[in-house]
N, C-alpha and C. Protein backbone atom coordinates (compact mmCIF):
# COMPACT_ATOMS: atom_id res chain seq x y z
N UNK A 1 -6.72 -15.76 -0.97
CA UNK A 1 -6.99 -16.06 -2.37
C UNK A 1 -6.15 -15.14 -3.24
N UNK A 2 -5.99 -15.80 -4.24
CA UNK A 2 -5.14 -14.79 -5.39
C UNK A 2 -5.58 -15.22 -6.57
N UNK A 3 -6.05 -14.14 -7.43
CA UNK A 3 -6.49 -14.22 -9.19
C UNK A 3 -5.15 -13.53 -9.85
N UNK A 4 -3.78 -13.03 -10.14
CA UNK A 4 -3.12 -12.71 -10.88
C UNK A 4 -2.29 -13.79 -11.11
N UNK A 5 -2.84 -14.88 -10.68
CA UNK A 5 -1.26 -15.67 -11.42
C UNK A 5 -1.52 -16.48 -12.73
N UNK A 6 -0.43 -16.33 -13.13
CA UNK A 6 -0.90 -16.79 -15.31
C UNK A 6 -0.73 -18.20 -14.44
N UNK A 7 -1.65 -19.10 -15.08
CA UNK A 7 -1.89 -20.28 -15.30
C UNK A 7 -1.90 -20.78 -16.90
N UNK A 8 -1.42 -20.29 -17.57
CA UNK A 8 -1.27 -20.97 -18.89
C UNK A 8 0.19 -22.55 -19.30
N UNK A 9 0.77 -22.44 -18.36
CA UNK A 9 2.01 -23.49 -18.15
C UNK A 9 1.31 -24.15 -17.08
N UNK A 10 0.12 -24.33 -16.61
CA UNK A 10 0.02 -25.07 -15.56
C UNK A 10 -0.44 -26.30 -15.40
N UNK A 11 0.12 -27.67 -15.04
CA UNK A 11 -0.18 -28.75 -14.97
C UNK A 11 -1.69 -29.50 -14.35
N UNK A 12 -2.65 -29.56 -14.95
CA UNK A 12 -3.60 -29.63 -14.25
C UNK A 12 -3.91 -31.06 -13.87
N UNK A 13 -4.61 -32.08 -12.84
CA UNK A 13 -4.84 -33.20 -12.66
C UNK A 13 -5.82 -33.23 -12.00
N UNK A 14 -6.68 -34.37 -12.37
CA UNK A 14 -8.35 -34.28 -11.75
C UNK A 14 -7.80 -34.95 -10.14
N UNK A 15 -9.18 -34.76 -9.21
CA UNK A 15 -8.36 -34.45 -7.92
C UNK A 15 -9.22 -36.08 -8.01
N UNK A 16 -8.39 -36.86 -7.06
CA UNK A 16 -9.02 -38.03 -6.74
C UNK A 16 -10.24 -38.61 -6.31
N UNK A 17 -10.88 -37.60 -5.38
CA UNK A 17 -12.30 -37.68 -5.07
C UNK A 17 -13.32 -36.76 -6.01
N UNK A 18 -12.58 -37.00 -7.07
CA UNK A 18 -13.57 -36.37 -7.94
C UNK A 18 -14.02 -37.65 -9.14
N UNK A 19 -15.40 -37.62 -8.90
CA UNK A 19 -16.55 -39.12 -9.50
C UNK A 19 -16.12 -39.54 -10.85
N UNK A 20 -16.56 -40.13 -11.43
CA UNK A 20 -16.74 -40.27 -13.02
C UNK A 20 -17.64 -40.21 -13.21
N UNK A 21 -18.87 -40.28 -12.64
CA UNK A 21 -20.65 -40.25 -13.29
C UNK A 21 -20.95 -38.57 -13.60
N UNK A 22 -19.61 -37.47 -13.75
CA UNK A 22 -20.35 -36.16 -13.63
C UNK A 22 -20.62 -35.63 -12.56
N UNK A 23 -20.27 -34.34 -12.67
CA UNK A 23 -20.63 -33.04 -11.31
C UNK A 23 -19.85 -33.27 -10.17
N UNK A 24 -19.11 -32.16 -9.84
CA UNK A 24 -18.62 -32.05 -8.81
C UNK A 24 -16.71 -32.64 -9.41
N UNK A 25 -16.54 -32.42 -10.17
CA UNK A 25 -15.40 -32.46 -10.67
C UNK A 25 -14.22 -31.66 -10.49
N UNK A 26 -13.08 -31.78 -9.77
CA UNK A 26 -12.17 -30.79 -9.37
C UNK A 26 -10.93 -30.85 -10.08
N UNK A 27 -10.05 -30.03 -10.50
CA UNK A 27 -8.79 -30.69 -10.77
C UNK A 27 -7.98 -29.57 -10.04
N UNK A 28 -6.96 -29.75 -10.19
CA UNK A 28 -5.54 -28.74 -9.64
C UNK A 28 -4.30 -29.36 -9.95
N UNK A 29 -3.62 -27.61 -9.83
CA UNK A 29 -2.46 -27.37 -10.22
C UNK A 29 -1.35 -27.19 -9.17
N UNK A 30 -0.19 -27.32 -9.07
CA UNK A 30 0.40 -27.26 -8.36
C UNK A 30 1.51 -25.79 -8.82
N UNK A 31 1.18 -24.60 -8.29
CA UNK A 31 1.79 -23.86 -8.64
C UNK A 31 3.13 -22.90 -8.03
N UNK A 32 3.24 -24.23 -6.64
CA UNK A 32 4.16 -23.25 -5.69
C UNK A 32 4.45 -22.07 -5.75
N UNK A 33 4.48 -21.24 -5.09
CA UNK A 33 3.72 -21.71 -3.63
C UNK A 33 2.39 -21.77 -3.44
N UNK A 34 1.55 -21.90 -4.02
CA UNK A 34 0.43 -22.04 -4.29
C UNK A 34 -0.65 -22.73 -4.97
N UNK A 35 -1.50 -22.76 -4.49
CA UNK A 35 -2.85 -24.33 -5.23
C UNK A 35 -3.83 -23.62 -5.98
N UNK A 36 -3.70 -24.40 -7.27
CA UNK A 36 -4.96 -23.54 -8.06
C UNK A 36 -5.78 -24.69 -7.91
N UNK A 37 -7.09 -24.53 -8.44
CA UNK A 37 -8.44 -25.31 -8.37
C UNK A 37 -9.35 -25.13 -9.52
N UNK A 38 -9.81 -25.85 -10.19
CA UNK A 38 -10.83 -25.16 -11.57
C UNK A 38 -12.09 -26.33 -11.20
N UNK A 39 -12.59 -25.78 -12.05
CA UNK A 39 -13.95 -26.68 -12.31
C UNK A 39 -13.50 -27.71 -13.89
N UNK A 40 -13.39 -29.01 -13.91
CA UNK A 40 -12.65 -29.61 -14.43
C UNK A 40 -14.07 -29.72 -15.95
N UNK A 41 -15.20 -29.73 -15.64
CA UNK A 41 -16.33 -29.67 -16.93
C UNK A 41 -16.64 -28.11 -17.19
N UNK A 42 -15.68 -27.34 -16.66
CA UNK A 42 -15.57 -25.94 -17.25
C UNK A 42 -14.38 -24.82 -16.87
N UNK A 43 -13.66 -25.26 -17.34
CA UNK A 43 -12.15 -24.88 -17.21
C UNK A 43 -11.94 -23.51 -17.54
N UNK A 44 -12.53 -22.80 -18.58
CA UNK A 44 -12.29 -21.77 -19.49
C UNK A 44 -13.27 -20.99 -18.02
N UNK A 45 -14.10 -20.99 -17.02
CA UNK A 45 -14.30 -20.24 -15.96
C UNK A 45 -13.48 -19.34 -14.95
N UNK A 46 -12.15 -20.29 -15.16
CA UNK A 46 -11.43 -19.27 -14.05
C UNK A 46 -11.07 -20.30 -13.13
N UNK A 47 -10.08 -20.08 -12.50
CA UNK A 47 -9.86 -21.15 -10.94
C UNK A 47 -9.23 -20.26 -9.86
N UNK A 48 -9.14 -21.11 -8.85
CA UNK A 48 -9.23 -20.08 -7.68
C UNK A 48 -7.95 -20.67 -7.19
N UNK A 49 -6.85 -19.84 -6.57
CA UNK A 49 -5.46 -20.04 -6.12
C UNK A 49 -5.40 -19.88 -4.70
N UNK A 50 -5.33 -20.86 -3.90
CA UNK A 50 -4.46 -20.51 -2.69
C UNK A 50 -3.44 -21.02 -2.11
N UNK A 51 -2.94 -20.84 -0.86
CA UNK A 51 -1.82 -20.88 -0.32
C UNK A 51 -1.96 -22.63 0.07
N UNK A 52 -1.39 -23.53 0.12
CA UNK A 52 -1.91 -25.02 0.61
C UNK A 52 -2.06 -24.80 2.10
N UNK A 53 -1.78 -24.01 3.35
CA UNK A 53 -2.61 -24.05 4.34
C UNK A 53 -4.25 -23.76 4.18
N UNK A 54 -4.39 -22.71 3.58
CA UNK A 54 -6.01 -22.32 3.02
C UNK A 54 -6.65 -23.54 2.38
N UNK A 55 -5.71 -24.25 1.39
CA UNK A 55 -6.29 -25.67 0.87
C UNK A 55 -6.63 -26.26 1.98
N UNK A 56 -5.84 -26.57 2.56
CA UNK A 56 -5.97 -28.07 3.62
C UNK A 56 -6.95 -27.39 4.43
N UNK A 57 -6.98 -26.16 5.05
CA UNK A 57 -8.13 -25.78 6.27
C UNK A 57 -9.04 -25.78 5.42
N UNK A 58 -9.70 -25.49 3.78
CA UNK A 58 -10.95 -25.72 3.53
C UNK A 58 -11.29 -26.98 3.15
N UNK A 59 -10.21 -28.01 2.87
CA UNK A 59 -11.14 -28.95 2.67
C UNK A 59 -10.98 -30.17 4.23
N UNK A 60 -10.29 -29.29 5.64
CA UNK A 60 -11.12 -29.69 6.48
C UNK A 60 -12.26 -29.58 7.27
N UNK A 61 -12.86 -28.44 6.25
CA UNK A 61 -13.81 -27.76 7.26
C UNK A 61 -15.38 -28.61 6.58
N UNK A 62 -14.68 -28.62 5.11
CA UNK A 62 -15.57 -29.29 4.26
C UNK A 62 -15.73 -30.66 3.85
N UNK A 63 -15.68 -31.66 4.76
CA UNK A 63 -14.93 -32.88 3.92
C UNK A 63 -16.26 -33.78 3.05
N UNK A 64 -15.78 -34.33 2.31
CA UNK A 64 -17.28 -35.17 1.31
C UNK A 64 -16.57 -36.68 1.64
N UNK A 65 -17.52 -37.43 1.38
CA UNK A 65 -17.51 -38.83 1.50
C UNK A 65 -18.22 -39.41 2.16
C-alpha cells in the first residue's frame, strides 16, 4: 500500500461491479504504476493505492457476485 501519492490530476471511473441502488460503490484511478481506489459516495475520505498485482490478488481472494 502507498498513501503519498497526490491524486489531485487523477482520472477517476466508477468500477463496473459497482450497483446503482447505493453502497458498495468503488471507483479508480489509474495511476501507473499504480491503482488507487476511493469510496465513490465519499471521495473527500482518502483512497487506497496499490501496485495492480496487490489489486488483482485482492480482488481474487475477495470476489462478489
Amino acid at each position: 500500500m502507498h498513501n503519498s501519492q497526490d491524486l489531485t490530476g487523477a482520472r477517476w471511473r466508477k468500477s463496473s461491479h459497482s450497483g446503482d441502488t447505493g453502497g458498495d460503490c468503488v471507483e479508480v484511478a489509474d495511476l501507473t504504476p499504480r491503482i488507487a481506489v476511493r469510496d465513490s459516495e465519499n471521495p473527500s475520505a482518502g483512497a487506497l493505492t496499490l501496485t495492480p498485482a496487490a489489486f488483482v490478488r485482492g480482488a481474487a481472494e475477495n470476489p462478489r457476485g
